[in-house]
N, C-alpha and C. Protein backbone atom coordinates (compact mmCIF):
# COMPACT_ATOMS: atom_id res chain seq x y z
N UNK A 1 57.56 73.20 156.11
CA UNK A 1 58.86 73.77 156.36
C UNK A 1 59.37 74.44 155.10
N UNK A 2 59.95 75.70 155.21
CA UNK A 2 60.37 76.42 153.80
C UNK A 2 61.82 75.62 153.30
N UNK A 3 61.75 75.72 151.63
CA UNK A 3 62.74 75.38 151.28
C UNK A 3 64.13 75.91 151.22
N UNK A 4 64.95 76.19 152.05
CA UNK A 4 66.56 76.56 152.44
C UNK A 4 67.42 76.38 151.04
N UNK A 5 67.75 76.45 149.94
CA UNK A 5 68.13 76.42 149.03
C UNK A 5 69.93 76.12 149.59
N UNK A 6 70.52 77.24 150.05
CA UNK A 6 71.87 77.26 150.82
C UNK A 6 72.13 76.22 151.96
N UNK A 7 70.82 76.00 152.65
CA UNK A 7 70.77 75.14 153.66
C UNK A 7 71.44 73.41 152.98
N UNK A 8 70.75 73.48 151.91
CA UNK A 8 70.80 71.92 151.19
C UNK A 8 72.59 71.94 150.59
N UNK A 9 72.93 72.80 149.81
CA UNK A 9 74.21 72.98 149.39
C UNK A 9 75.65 72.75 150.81
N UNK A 10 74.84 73.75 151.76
CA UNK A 10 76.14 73.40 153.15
C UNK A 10 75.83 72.14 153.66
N UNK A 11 74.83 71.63 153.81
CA UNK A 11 74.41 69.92 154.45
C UNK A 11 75.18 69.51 153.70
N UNK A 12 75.32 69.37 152.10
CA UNK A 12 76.11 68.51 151.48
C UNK A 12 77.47 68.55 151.23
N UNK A 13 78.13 70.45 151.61
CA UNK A 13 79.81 70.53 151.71
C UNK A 13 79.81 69.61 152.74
N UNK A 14 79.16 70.00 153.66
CA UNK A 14 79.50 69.37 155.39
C UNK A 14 79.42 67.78 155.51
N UNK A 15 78.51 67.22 154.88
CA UNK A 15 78.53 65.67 154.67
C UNK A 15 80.07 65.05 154.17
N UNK A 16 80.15 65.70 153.03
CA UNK A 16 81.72 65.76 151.92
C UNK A 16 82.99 65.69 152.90
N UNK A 17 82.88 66.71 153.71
CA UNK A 17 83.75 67.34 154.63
C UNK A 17 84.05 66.00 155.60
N UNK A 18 83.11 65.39 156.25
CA UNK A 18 83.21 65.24 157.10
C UNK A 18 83.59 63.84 156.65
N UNK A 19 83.47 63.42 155.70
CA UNK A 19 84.37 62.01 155.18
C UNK A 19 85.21 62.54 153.76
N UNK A 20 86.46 62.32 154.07
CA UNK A 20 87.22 63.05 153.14
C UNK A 20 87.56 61.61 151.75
N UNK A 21 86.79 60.67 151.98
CA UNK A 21 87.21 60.01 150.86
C UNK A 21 85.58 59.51 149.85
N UNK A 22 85.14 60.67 150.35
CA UNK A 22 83.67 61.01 149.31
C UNK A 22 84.09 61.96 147.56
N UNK A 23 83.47 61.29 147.13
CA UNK A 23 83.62 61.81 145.79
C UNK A 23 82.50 62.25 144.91
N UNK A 24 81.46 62.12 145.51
CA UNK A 24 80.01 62.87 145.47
C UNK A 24 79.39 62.71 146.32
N UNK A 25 78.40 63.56 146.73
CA UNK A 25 77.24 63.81 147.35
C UNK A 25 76.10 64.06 146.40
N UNK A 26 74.69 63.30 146.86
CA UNK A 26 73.81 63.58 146.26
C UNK A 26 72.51 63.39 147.10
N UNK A 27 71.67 64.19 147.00
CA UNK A 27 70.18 64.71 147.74
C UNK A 27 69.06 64.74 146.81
N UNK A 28 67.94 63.80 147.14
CA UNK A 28 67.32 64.07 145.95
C UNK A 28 65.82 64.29 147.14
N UNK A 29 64.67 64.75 146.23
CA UNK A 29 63.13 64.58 146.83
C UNK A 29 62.12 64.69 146.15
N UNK A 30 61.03 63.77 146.28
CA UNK A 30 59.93 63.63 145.12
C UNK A 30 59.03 64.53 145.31
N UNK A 31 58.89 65.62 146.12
CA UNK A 31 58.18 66.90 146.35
C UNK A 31 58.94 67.77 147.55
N UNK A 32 58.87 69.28 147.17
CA UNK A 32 59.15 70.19 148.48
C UNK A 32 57.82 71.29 147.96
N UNK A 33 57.53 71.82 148.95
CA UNK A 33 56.63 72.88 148.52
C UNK A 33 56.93 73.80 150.16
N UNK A 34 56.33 74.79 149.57
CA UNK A 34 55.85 75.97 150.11
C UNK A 34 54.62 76.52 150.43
N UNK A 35 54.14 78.12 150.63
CA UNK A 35 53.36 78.85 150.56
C UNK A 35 53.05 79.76 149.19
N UNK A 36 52.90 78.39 147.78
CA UNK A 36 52.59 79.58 146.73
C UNK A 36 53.37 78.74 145.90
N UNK A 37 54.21 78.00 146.28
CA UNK A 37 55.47 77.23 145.18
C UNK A 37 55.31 75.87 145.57
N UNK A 38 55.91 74.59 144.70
CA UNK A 38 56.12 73.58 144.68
C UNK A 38 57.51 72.88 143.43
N UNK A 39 58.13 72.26 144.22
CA UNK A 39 59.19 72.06 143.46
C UNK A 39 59.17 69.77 143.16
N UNK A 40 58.81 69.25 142.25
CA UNK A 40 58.80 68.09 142.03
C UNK A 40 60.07 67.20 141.85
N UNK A 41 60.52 66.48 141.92
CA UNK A 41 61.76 65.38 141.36
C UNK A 41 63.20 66.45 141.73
N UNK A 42 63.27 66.55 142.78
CA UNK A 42 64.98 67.03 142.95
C UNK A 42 65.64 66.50 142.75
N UNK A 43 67.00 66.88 142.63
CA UNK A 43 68.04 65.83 142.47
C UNK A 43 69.43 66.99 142.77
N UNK A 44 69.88 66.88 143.54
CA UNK A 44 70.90 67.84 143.63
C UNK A 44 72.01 66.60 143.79
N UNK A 45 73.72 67.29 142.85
CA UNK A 45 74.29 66.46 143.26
C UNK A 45 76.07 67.80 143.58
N UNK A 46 76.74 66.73 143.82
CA UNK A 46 77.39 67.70 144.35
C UNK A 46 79.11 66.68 144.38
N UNK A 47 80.07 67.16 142.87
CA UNK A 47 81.14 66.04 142.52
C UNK A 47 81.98 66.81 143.15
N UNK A 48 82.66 65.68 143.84
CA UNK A 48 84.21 66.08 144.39
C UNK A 48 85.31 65.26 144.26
N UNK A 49 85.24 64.33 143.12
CA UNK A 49 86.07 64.00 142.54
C UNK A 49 87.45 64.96 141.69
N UNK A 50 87.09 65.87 141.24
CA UNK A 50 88.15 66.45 140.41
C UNK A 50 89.20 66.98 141.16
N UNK A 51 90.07 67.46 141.23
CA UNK A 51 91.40 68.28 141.91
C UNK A 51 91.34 69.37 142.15
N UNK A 52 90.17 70.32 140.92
CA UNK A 52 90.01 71.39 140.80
C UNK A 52 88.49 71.69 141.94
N UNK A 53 87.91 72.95 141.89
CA UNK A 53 86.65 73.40 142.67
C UNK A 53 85.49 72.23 142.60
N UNK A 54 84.42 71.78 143.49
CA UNK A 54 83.79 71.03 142.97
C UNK A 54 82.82 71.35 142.09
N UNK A 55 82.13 70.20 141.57
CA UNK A 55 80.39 70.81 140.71
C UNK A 55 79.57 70.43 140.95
N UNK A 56 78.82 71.30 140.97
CA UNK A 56 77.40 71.32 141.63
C UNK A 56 76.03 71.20 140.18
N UNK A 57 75.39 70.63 140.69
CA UNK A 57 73.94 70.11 139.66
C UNK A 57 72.66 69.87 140.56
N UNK A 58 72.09 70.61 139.73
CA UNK A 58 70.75 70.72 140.21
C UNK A 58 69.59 70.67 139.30
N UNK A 59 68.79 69.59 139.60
CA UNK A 59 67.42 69.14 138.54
C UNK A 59 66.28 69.51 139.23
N UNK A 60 65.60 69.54 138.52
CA UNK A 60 64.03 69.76 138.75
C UNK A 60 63.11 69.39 137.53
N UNK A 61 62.21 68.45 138.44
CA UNK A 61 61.17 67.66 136.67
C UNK A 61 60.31 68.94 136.58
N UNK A 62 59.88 69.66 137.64
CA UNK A 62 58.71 70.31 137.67
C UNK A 62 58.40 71.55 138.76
N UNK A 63 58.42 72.87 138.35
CA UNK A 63 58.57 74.08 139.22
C UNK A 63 57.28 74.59 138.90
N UNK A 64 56.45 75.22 139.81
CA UNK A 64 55.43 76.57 140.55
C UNK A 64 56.13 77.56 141.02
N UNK A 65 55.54 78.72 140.53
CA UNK A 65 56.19 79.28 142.03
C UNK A 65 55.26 80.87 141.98
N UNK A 66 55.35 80.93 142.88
CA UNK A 66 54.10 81.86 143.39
C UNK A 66 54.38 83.42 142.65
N UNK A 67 52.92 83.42 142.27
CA UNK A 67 52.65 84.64 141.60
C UNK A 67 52.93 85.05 140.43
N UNK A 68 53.45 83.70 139.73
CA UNK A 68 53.28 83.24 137.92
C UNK A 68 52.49 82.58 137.88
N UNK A 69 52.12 82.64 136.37
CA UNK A 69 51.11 82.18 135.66
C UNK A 69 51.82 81.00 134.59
N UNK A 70 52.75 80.26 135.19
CA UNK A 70 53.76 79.97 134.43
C UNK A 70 54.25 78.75 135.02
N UNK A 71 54.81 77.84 134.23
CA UNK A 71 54.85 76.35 135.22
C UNK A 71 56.42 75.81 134.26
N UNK A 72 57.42 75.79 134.75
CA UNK A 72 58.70 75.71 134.48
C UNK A 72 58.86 73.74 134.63
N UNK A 73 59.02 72.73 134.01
CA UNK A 73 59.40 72.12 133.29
C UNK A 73 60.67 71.28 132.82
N UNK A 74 61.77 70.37 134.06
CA UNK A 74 62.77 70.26 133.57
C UNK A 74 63.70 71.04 133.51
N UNK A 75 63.66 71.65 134.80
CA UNK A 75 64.92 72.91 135.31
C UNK A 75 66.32 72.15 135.36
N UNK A 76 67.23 72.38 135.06
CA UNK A 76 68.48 72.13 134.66
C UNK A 76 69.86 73.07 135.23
N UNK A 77 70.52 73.25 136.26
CA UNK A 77 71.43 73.98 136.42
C UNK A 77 72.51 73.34 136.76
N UNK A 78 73.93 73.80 136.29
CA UNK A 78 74.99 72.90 136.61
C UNK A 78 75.98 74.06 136.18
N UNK A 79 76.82 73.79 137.88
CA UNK A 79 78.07 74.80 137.81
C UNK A 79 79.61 73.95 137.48
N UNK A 80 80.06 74.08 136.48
CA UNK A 80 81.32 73.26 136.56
C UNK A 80 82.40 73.77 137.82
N UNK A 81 82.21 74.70 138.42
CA UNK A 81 83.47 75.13 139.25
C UNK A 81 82.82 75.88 139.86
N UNK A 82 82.39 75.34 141.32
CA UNK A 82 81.40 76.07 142.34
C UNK A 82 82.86 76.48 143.11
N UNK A 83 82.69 77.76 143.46
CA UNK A 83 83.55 79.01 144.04
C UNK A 83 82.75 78.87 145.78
N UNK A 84 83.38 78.25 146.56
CA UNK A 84 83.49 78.05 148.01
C UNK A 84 84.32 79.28 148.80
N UNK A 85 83.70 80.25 149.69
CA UNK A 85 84.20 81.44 150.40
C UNK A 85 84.54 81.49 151.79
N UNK A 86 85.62 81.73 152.33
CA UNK A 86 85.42 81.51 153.78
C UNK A 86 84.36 82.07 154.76
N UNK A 87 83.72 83.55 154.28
CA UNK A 87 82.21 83.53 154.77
C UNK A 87 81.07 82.73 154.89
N UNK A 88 81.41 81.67 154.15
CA UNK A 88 80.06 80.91 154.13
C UNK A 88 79.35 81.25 152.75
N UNK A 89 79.70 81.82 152.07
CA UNK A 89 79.10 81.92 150.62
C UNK A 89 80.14 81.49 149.44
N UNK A 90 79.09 81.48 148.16
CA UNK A 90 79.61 80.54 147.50
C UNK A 90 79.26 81.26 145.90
N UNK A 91 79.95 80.87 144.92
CA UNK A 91 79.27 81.83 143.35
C UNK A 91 79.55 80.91 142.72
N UNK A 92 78.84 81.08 141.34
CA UNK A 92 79.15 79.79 140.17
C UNK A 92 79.36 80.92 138.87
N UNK A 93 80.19 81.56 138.06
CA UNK A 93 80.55 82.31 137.09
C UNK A 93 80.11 81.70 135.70
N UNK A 94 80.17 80.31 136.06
CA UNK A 94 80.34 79.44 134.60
C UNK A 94 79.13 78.33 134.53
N UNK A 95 78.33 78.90 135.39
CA UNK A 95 76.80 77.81 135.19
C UNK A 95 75.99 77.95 133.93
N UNK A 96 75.35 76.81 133.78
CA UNK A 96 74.44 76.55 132.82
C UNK A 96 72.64 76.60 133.30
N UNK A 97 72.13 76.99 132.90
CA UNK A 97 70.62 76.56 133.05
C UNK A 97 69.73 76.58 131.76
N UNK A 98 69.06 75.38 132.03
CA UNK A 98 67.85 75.44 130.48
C UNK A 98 67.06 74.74 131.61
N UNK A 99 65.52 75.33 130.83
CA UNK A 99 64.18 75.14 131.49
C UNK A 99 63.62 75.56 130.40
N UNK A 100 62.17 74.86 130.46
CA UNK A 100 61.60 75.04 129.47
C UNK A 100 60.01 75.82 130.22
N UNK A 101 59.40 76.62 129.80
CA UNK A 101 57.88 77.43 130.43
C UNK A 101 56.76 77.05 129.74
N UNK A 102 55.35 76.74 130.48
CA UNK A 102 54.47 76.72 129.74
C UNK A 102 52.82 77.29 130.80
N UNK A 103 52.35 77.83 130.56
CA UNK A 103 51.07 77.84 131.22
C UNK A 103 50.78 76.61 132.00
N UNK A 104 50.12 77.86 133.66
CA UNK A 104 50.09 76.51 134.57
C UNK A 104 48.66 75.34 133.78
N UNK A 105 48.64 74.43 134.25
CA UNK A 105 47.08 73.80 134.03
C UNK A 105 46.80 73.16 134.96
């Protein structure tokens, strides 16, 4: 089954949503893969504690991904103030990411 990236983020507004005295959400998985990619140790979390927008975090021990020669390492992204749209989309202005690259082996 392909990995839905947006799919995982609305499962977890909608989880949030649907009990209003949640103060995080979190999704994790010890492998997802694809056709060409593989993604190891997820961890997505998703705080709704603050007053302000929530934040969103997203780990990864270990990324592939098709048609590099290149094997990513401890992916790291975290939005302090995830921007929620009434379309159904969403932006992060003020995210962070560090990853580190090295040749696949």
């Amino acid at each position: 089954m392909p990995f839905r990236g947006p799919f995982l983020l609305l499962l977890l507004l909608g989880l949030a949503a649907a009990a209003p005295a949640v103060e995080e959400a979190q999704f994790s998985a010890a492998r997802l893969e694809g056709e060409g990619w593989r993604l190891e140790g997820l961890r997505l979390g998703l705080d709704l504690a603050g007053e302000g927008p929530p934040a969103l975090s997203l780990r990864v021990d270990r990324l592939q991904l098709p048609g590099a020669d290149l094997e990513a390492g401890e992916v790291v992204l975290h939005c302090p103030r995830l921007a929620l749209y009434a379309d159904g989309t969403s932006a992060c202005r003020e995210a962070g990411l560090v990853f580190s690259l090295s040749p696949w082996k």
